[in-house]
Protein backbone atom coordinates (compact mmCIF):
# COMPACT_ATOMS: atom_id res chain seq x y z
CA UNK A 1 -0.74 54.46 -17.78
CA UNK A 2 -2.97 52.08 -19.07
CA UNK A 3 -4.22 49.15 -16.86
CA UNK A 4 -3.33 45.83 -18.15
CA UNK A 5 -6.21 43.90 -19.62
CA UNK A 6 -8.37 41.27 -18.81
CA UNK A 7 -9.66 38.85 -21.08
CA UNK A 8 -12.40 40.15 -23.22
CA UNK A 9 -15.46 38.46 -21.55
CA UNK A 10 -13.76 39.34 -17.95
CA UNK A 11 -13.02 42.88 -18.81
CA UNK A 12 -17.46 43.07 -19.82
CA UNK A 13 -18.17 41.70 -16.87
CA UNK A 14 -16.19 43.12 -14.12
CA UNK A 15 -18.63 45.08 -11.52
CA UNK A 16 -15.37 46.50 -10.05
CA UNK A 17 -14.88 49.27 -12.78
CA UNK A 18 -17.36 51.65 -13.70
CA UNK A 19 -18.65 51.33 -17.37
CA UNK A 20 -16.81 54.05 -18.26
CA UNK A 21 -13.23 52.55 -17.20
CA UNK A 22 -14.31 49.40 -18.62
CA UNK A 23 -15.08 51.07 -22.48
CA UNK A 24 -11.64 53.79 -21.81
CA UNK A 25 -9.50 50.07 -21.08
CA UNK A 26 -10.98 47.61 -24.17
CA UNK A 27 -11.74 50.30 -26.46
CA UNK A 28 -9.97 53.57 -26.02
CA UNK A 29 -6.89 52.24 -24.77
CA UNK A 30 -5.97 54.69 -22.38
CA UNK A 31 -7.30 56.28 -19.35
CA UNK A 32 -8.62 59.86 -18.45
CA UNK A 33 -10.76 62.25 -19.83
CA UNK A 34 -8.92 63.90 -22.45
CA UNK A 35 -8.25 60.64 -24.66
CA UNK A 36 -11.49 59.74 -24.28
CA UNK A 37 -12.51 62.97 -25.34
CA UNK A 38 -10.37 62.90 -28.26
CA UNK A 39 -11.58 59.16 -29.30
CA UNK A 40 -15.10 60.80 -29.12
CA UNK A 41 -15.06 63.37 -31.20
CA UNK A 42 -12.85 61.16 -33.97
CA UNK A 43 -15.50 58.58 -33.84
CA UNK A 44 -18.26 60.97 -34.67
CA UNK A 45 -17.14 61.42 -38.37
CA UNK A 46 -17.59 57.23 -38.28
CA UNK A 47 -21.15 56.91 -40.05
CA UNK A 48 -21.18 60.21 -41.91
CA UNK A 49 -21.37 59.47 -45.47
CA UNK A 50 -20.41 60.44 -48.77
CA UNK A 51 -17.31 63.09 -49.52
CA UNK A 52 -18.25 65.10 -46.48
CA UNK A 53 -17.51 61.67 -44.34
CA UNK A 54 -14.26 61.05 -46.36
CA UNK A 55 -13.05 64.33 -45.43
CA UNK A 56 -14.09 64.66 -41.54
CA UNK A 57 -12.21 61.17 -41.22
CA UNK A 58 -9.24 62.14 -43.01
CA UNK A 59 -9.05 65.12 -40.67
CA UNK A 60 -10.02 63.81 -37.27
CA UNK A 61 -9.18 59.89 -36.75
CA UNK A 62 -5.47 60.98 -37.35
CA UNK A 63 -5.62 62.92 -34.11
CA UNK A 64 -6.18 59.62 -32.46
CA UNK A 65 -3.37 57.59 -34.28
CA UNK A 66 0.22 56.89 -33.20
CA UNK A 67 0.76 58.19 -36.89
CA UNK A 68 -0.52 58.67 -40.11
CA UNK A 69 0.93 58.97 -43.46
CA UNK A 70 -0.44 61.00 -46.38
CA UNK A 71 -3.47 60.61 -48.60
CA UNK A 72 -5.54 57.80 -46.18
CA UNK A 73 -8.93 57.04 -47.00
CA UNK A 74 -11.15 56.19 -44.12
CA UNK A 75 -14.54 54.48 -45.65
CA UNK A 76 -17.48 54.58 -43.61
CA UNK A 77 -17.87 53.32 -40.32
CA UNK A 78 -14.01 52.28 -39.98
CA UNK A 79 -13.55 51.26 -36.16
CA UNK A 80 -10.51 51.78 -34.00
CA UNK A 81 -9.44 50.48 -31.05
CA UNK A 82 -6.62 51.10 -29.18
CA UNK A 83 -5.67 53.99 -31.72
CA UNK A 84 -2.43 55.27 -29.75
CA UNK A 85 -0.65 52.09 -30.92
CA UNK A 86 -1.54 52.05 -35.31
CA UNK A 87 0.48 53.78 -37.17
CA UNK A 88 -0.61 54.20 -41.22
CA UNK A 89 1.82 54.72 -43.90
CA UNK A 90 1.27 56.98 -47.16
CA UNK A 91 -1.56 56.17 -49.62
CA UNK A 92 -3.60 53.76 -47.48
CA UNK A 93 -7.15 53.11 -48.49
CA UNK A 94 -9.58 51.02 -45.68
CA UNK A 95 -12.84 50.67 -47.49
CA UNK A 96 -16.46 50.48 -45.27
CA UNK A 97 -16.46 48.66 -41.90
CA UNK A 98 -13.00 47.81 -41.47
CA UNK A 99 -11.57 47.07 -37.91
CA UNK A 100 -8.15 47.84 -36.47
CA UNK A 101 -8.15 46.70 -33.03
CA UNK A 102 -5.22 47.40 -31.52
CA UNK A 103 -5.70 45.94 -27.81
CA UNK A 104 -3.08 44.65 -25.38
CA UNK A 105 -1.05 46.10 -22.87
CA UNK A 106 3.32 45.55 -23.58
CA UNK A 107 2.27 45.37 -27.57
CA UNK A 108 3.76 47.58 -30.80
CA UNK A 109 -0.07 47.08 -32.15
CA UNK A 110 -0.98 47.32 -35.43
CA UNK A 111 1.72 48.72 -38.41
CA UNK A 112 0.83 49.34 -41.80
CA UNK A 113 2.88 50.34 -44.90
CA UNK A 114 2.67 52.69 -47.73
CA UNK A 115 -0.44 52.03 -50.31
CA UNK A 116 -1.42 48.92 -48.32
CA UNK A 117 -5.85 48.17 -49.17
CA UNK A 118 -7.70 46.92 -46.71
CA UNK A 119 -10.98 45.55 -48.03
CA UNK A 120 -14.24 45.83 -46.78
CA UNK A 121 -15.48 44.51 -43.35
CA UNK A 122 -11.94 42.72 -42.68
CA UNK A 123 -10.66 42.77 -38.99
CA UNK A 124 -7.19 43.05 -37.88
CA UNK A 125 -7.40 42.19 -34.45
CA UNK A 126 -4.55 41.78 -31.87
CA UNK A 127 -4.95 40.33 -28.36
CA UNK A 128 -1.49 41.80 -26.95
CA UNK A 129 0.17 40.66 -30.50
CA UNK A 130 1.08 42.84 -33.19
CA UNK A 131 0.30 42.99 -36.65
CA UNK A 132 2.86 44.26 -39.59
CA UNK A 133 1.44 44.75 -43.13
CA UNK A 134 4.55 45.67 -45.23
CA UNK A 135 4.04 48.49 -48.44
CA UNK A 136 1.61 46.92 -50.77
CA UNK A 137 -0.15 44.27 -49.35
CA UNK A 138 -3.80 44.42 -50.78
CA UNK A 139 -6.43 42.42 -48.26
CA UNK A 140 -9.46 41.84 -49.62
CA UNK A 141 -13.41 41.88 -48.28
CA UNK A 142 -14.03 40.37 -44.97
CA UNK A 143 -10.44 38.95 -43.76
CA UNK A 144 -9.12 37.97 -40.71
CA UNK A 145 -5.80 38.64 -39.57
CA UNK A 146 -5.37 37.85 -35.49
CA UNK A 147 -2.25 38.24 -33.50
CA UNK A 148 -1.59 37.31 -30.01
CA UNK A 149 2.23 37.57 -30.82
CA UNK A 150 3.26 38.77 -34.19
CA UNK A 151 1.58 38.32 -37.45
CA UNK A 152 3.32 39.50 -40.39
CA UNK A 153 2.60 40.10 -44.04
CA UNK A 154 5.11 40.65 -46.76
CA UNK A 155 5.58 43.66 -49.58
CA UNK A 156 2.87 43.26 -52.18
CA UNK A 157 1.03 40.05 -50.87
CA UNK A 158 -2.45 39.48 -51.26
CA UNK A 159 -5.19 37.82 -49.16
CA UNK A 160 -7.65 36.90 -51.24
CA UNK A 161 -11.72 37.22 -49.95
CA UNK A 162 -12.41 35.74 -46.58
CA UNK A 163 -9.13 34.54 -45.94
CA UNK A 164 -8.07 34.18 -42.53
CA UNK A 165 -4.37 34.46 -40.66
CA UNK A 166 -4.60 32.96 -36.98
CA UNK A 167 -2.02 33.98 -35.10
CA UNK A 168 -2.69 32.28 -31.93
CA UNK A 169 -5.14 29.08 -30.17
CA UNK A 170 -6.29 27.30 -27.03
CA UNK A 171 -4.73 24.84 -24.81
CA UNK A 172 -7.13 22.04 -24.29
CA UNK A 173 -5.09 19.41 -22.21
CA UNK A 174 -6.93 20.15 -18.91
CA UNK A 175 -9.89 17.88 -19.07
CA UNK A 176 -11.68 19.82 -15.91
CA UNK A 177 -11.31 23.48 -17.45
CA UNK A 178 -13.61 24.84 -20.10
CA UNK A 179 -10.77 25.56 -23.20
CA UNK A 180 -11.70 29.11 -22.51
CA UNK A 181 -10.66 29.02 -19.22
CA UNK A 182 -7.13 27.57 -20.30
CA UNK A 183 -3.72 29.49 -21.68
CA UNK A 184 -3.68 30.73 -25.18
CA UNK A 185 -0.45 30.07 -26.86
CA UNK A 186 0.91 31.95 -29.71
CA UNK A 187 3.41 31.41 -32.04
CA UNK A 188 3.09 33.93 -34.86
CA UNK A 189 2.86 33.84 -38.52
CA UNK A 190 5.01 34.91 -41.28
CA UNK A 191 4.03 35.23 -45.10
CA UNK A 192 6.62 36.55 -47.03
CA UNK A 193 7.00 39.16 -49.96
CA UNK A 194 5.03 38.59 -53.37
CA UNK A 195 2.20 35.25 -51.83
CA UNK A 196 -1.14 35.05 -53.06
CA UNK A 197 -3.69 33.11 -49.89
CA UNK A 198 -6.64 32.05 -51.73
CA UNK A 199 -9.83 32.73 -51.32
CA UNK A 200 -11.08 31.58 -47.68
CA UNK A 201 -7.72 29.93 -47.00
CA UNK A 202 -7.15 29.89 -43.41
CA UNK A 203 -3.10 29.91 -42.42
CA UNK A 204 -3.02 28.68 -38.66
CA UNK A 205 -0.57 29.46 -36.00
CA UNK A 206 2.83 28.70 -36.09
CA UNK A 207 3.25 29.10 -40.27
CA UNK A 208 5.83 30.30 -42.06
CA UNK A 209 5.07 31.12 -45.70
CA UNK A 210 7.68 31.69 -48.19
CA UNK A 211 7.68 34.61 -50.64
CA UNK A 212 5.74 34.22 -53.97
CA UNK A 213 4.21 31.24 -52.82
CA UNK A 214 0.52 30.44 -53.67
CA UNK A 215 -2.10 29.25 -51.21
CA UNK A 216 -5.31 27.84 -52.67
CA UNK A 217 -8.80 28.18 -52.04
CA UNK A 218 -9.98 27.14 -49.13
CA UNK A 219 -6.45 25.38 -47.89
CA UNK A 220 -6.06 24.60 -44.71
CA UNK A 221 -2.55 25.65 -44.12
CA UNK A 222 -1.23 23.49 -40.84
CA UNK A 223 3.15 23.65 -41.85
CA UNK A 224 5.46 25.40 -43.12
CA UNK A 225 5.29 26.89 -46.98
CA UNK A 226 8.41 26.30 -48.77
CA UNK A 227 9.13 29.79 -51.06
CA UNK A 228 7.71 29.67 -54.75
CA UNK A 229 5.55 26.38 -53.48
CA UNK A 230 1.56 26.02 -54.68
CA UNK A 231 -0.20 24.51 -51.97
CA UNK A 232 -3.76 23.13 -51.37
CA UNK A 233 -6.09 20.86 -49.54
CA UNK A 234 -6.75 20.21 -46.20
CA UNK A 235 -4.70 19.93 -44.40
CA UNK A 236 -2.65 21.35 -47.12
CA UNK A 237 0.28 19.44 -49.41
CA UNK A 238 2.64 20.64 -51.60
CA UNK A 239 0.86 20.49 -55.67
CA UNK A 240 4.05 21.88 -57.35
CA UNK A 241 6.82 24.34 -57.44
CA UNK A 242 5.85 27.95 -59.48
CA UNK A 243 9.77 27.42 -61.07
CA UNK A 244 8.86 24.36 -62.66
CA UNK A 245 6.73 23.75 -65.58
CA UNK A 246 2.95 22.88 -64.99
């Protein structure tokens, strides 16, 4: 069974576990020498490049994975953590450098649908929160989705370049405790079928998005979406309704 977690910086740090627990509990996910063992050998086919890379990856990091559907594509140097808890869907394509980090300790982890893209060097990152990509959703180069309850994308969505989702924050009302030291609430987000986040939009904790709704670049998103809405600025405001004329 797998010990629950500390926080990151905690978990580096603490002299009571051998390096080796420490790396099987933030990384592996489980305990014991055979998962580890497993995780290894997986993770060797990481860096290896070209066609011979594809193909050691599409044959060794399903071992590793609660499931996987048919015809994935693993790009180079895709990292995994907490493997036991993401399951993949049919027709899935992560591209170089992409991160599923599945880490917590009660959590469903990380779920992704059928021909779902995950674009290069974009993290999906829980912190015992889980993370639902429904069949479709294309995320582009170096997003951030982040979870520390449940983060979920609708069918055929797509998160535009450097966009981030940020499932979760800090309490700060203690004025004598660092922020880090404090609780970390987390309410969840929830985009719905057919939206378009712009660009390096960033859609904070607590938001509801309605489906086909439009984000723009670089919006702050702070409240609710209303369905079919446009919305930009910072923090962002309601421009106009898609179902009316421009």
């Amino acid at each position: 069974m797998t010990e629950r977690l500390a926080d990151v910086p905690g978990a580096l740090f603490d002299s009571e576990r051998s390096r080796v627990h420490r790396y099987m509990d933030l990384v592996v996910g489980r305990r014991g020498w055979w998962p580890l063992l497993k995780y290894e050998m997986a993770m060797l086919a990481s860096g290896v490049p070209g066609a011979l890379g594809l193909a050691l990856r599409a044959r060794l990091y399903p071992w590793v994975l609660q499931s996987c559907g048919r015809d994935v594509m693993f790009g180079a140097h895709v990292i995994l953590r907490h493997p036991h808890k993401i399951r993949i869907g049919d027709h899935v394509a992560l591209d170089d450098n992409v991160t599923l980090d599945a880490k917590g300790t009660a959590n469903q982890g990380i779920s992704l649908g059928n021909e779902v893209f995950i674009g290069r060097s974009s993290i999906l990152a829980c912190k015992d929160g889980e993370i639902e990509l429904e069949d479709g959703v294309n995320v582009s180069y170096q997003c951030l989705i982040f979870s520390g309850s449940v983060v979920r994308v609708g069918r055929k969505s797509l998160l535009a370049a450097q966009s981030y989702l940020v499932g979760g924050g800090h309490d700060f009302e203690t004025l004598d405790r660092p922020v880090v030291e404090q609780g970390r609430p987390s309410k969840g987000i929830d985009v719905g079928p057919g939206c378009w986040i712009g660009a390096g939009a960033k859609v904070l904790d607590g938001v509801r998005v309605g489906q086909d709704a439009i984000i723009a670049a670089n919006a702050v998103v702070t409240q609710d979406v209303p369905a079919f809405a446009i919305v930009g600025g910072i923090p962002a405001r309601i421009i106009r309704d898609r179902r009316e004329n421009p």
